[in-house]
Protein backbone atom coordinates (compact mmCIF):
# COMPACT_ATOMS: atom_id res chain seq x y z
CA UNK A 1 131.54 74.89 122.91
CA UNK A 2 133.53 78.23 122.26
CA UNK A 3 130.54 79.91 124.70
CA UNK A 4 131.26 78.10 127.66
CA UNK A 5 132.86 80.79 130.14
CA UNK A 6 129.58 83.21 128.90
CA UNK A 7 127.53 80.14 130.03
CA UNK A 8 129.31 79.59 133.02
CA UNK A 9 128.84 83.17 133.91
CA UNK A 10 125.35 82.96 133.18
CA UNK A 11 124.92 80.06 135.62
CA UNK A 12 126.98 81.01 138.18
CA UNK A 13 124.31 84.41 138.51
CA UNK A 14 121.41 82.52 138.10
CA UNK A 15 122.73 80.08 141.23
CA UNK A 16 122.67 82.98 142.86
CA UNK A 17 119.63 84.76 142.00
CA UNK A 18 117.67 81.79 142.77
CA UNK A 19 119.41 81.20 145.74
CA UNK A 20 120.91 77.76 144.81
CA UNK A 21 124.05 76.48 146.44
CA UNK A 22 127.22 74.42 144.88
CA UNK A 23 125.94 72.07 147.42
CA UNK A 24 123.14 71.70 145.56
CA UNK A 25 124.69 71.74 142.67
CA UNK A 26 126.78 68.56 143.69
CA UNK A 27 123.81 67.00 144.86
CA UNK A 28 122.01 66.83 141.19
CA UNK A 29 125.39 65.90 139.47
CA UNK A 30 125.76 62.91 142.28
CA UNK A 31 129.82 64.53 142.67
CA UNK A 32 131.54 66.11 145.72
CA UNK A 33 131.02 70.03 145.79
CA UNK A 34 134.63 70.10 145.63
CA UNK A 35 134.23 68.27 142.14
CA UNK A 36 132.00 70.76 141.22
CA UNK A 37 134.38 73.68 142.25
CA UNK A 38 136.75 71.99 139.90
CA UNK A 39 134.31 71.66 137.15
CA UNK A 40 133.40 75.38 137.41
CA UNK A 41 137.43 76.75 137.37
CA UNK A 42 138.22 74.49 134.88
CA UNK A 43 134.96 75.25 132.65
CA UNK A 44 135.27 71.25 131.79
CA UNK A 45 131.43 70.93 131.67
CA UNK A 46 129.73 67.77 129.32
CA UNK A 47 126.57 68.71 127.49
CA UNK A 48 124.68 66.31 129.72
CA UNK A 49 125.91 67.91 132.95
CA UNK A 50 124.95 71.15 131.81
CA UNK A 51 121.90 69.63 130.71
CA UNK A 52 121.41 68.79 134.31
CA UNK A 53 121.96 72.01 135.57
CA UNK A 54 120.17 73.64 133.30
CA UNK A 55 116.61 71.59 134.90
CA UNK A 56 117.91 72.64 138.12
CA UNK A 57 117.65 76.50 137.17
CA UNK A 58 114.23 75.27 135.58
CA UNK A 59 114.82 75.73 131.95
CA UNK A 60 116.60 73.66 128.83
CA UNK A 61 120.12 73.59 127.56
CA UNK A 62 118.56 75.04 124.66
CA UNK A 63 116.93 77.89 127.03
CA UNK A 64 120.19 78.13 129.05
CA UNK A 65 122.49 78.79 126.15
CA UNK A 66 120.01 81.26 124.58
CA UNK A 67 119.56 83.59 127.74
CA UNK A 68 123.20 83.14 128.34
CA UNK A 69 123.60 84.87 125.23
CA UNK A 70 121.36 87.63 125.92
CA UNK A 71 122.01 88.24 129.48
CA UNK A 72 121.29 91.57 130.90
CA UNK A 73 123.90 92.50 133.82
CA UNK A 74 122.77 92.37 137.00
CA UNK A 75 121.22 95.92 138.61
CA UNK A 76 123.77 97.66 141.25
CA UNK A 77 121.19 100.59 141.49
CA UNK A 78 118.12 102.43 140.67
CA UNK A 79 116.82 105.55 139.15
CA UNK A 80 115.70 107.85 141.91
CA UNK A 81 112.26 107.89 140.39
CA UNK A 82 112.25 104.05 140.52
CA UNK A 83 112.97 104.76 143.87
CA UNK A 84 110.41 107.58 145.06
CA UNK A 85 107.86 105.11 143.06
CA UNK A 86 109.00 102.27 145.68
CA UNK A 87 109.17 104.73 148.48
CA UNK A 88 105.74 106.73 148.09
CA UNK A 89 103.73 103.39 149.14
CA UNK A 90 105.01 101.90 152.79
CA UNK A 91 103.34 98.16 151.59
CA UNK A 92 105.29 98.41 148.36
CA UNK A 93 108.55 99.38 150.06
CA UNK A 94 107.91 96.52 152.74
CA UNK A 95 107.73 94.27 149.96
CA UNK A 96 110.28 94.67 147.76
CA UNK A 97 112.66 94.78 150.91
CA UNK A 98 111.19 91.13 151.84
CA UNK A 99 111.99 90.03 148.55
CA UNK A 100 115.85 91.89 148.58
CA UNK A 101 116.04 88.99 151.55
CA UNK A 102 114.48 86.03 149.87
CA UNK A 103 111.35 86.04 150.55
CA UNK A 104 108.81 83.88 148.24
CA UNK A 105 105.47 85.03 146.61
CA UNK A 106 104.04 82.19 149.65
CA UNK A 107 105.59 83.63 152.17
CA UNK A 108 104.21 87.19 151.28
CA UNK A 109 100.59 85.88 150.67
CA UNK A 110 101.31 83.85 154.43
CA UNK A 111 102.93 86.49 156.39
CA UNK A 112 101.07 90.07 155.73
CA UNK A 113 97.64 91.21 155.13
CA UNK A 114 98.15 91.50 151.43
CA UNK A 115 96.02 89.59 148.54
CA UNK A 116 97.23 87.71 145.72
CA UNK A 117 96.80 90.49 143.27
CA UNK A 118 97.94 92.98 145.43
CA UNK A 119 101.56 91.19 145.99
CA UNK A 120 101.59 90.27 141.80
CA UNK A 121 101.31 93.67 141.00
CA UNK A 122 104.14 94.56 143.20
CA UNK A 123 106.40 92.03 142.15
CA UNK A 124 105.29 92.75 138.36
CA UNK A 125 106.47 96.92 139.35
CA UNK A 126 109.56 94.95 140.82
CA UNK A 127 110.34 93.13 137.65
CA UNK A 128 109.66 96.17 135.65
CA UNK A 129 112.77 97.74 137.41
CA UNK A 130 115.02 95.10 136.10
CA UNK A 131 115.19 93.87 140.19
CA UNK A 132 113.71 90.70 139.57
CA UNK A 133 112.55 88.35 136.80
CA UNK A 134 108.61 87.22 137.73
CA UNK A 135 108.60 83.84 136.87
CA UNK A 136 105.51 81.37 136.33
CA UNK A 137 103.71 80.40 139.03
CA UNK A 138 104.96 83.74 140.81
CA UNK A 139 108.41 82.20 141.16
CA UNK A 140 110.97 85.22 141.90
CA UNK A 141 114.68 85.11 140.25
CA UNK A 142 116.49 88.06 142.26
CA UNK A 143 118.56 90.32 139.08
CA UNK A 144 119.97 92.84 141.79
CA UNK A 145 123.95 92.64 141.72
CA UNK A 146 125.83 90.80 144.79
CA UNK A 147 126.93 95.26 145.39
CA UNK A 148 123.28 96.51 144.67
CA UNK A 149 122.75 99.72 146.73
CA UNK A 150 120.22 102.52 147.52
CA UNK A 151 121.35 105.90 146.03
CA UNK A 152 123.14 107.88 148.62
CA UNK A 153 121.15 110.58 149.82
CA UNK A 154 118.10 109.38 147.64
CA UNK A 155 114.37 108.66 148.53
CA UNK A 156 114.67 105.59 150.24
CA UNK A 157 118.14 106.57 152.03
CA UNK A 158 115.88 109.69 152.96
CA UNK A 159 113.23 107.69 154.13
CA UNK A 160 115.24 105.43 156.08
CA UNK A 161 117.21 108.64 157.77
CA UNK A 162 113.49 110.39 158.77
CA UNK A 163 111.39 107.63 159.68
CA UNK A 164 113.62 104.64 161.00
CA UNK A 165 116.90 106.33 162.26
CA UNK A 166 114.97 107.54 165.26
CA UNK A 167 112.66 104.44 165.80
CA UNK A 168 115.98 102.08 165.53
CA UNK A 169 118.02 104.24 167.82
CA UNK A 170 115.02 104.40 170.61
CA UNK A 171 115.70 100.52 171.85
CA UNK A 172 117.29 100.53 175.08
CA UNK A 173 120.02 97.76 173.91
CA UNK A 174 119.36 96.05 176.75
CA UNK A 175 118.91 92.51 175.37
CA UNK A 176 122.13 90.20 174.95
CA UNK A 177 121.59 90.21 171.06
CA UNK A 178 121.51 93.91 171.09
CA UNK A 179 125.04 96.09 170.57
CA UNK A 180 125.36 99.58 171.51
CA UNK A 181 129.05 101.09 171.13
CA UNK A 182 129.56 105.00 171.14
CA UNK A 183 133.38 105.99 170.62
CA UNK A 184 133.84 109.49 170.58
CA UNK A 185 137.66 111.10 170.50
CA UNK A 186 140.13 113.31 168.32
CA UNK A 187 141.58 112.03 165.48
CA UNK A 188 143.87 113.00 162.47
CA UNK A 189 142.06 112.60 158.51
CA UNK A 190 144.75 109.63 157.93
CA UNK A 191 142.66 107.95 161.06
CA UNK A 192 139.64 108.95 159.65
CA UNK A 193 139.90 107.59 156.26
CA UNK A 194 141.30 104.12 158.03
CA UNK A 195 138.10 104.09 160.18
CA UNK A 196 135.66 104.99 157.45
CA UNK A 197 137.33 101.95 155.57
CA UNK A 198 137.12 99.67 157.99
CA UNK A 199 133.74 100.25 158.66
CA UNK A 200 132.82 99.87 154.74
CA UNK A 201 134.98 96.22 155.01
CA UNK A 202 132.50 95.79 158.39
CA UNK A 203 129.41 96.50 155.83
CA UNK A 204 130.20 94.09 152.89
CA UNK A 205 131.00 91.48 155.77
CA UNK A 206 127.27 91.95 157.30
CA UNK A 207 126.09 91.95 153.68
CA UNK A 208 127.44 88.82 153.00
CA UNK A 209 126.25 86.82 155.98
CA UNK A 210 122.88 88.52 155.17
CA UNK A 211 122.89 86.83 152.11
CA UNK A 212 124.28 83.85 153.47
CA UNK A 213 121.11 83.14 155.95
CA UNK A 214 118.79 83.62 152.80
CA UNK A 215 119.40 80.19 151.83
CA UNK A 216 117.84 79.38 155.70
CA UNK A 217 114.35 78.30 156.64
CA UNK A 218 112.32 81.90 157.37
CA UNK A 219 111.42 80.57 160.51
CA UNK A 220 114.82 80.47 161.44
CA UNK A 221 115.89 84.10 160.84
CA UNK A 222 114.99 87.20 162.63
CA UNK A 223 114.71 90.78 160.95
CA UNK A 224 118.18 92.94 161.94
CA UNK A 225 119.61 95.59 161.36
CA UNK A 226 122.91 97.17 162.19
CA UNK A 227 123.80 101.15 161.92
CA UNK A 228 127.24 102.32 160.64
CA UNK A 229 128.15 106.01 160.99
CA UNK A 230 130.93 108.54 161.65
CA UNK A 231 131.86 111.52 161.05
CA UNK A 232 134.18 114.72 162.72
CA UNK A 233 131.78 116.28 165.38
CA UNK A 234 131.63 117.46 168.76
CA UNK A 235 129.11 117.59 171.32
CA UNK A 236 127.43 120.90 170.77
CA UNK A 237 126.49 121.45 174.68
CA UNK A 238 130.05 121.98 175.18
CA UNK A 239 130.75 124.01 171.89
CA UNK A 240 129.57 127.24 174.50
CA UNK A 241 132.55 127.13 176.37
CA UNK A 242 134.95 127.51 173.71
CA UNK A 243 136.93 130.81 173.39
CA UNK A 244 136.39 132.26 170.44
């Protein structure tokens, strides 16, 4: 099959968007996940095994090799009217960050005052914007890309900066999950850059165990968050006794 790495690619993302493990993978082939490791690098798939896989993801080979052919790239960002359209309605905005963590259509309808149709419309906006595929039976395939981010400086960046900056920082960090580290000093811009990178490394890392726990039971994760910022400043109640 000349296709193979395109199909391969095209399984590998839906794996991901629907939150599906190599693990699991192994488990409906009856091999080792290291056997299926092997299978992937070495693209030595059978037609049955990919037959396998492809009931796994819920569809046929024949499905499988057809959207593998006509798969859209995942979305790494928005337009910022997709995202004042998401931001202008709080419920809407709650929800499609739920979903950005893996939450299911029942565990919308179970957790939050919403109704069915309510929540379907929202997820059908959602698919609209490329950010998921709404599946039957309101089953949600995630089509954000492993980087998707907000616009810098865009509504929901905005939003985030007016309404939840304050309300996040207003904790007394008291509580032995909670961190609170200010480091304040004088630095060169070849320190600065080094800090600004290592702080970016420090965000994909939190990103990626973020994504990590969505394969977890809800009840046994707990809504965090975690603020990264820096930048050259100095305390502007001693800025008056500067000469000029």
């Amino acid at each position: 099959m000349s296709d193979i790495p395109k199909i391969l690619k095209f399984i590998k993302a839906q794996l991901k968007a629907q939150r599906l493990t190599y693990a699991q993978v192994a488990e409906t082939l009856d091999l080792s996940e290291a056997s299926v490791k092997r299978l992937f690098s070495s693209r030595n798939f059978s037609l049955s095994r990919l037959e396998s896989v492809a009931a796994m993801l819920g569809m046929s080979l024949h499905q499988l090799i057809l959207e593998s052919e006509n798969h859209i790239p995942n979305v790494e960002q928005l337009s910022v009217e997709q995202e004042r359209v998401i931001v202008a309605d709080p419920r809407f905005l709650l929800v499609t960050y739920l979903v950005l963590n893996g939450w299911s259509y029942a565990q919308l309808l179970d957790k939050y005052q919403f109704d069915q149709h309510q929540i379907v419309q929202w997820l059908a906006q959602l698919d609209r914007m490329k950010m998921i595929e709404l599946l039957p039976n309101n089953k949600i395939r995630m089509r954000t890309s492993r980087d998707f981010h907000w616009i810098q400086g865009g509504p929901i960046e905005q939003f985030v900066l007016k309404h939840v900056k304050d309300a996040f920082l207003s904790g007394r960090f008291s509580q032995p999950e909670e961190t609170l580290k200010f480091v304040s000093g004088f630095v060169s811009q070849t320190s600065m850059i080094k800090i600004q990178q290592k702080l970016e490394r420090l965000s994909h890392e939190v990103h990626q165990i973020i994504e990590e726990d969505t394969k977890l039971p809800l009840e046994k994760r707990h809504g965090f968050s975690t603020l990264l910022a820096s930048r050259f400043w100095d305390f502007e109640i001693f800025a008056q006794y500067r000469r000029e």
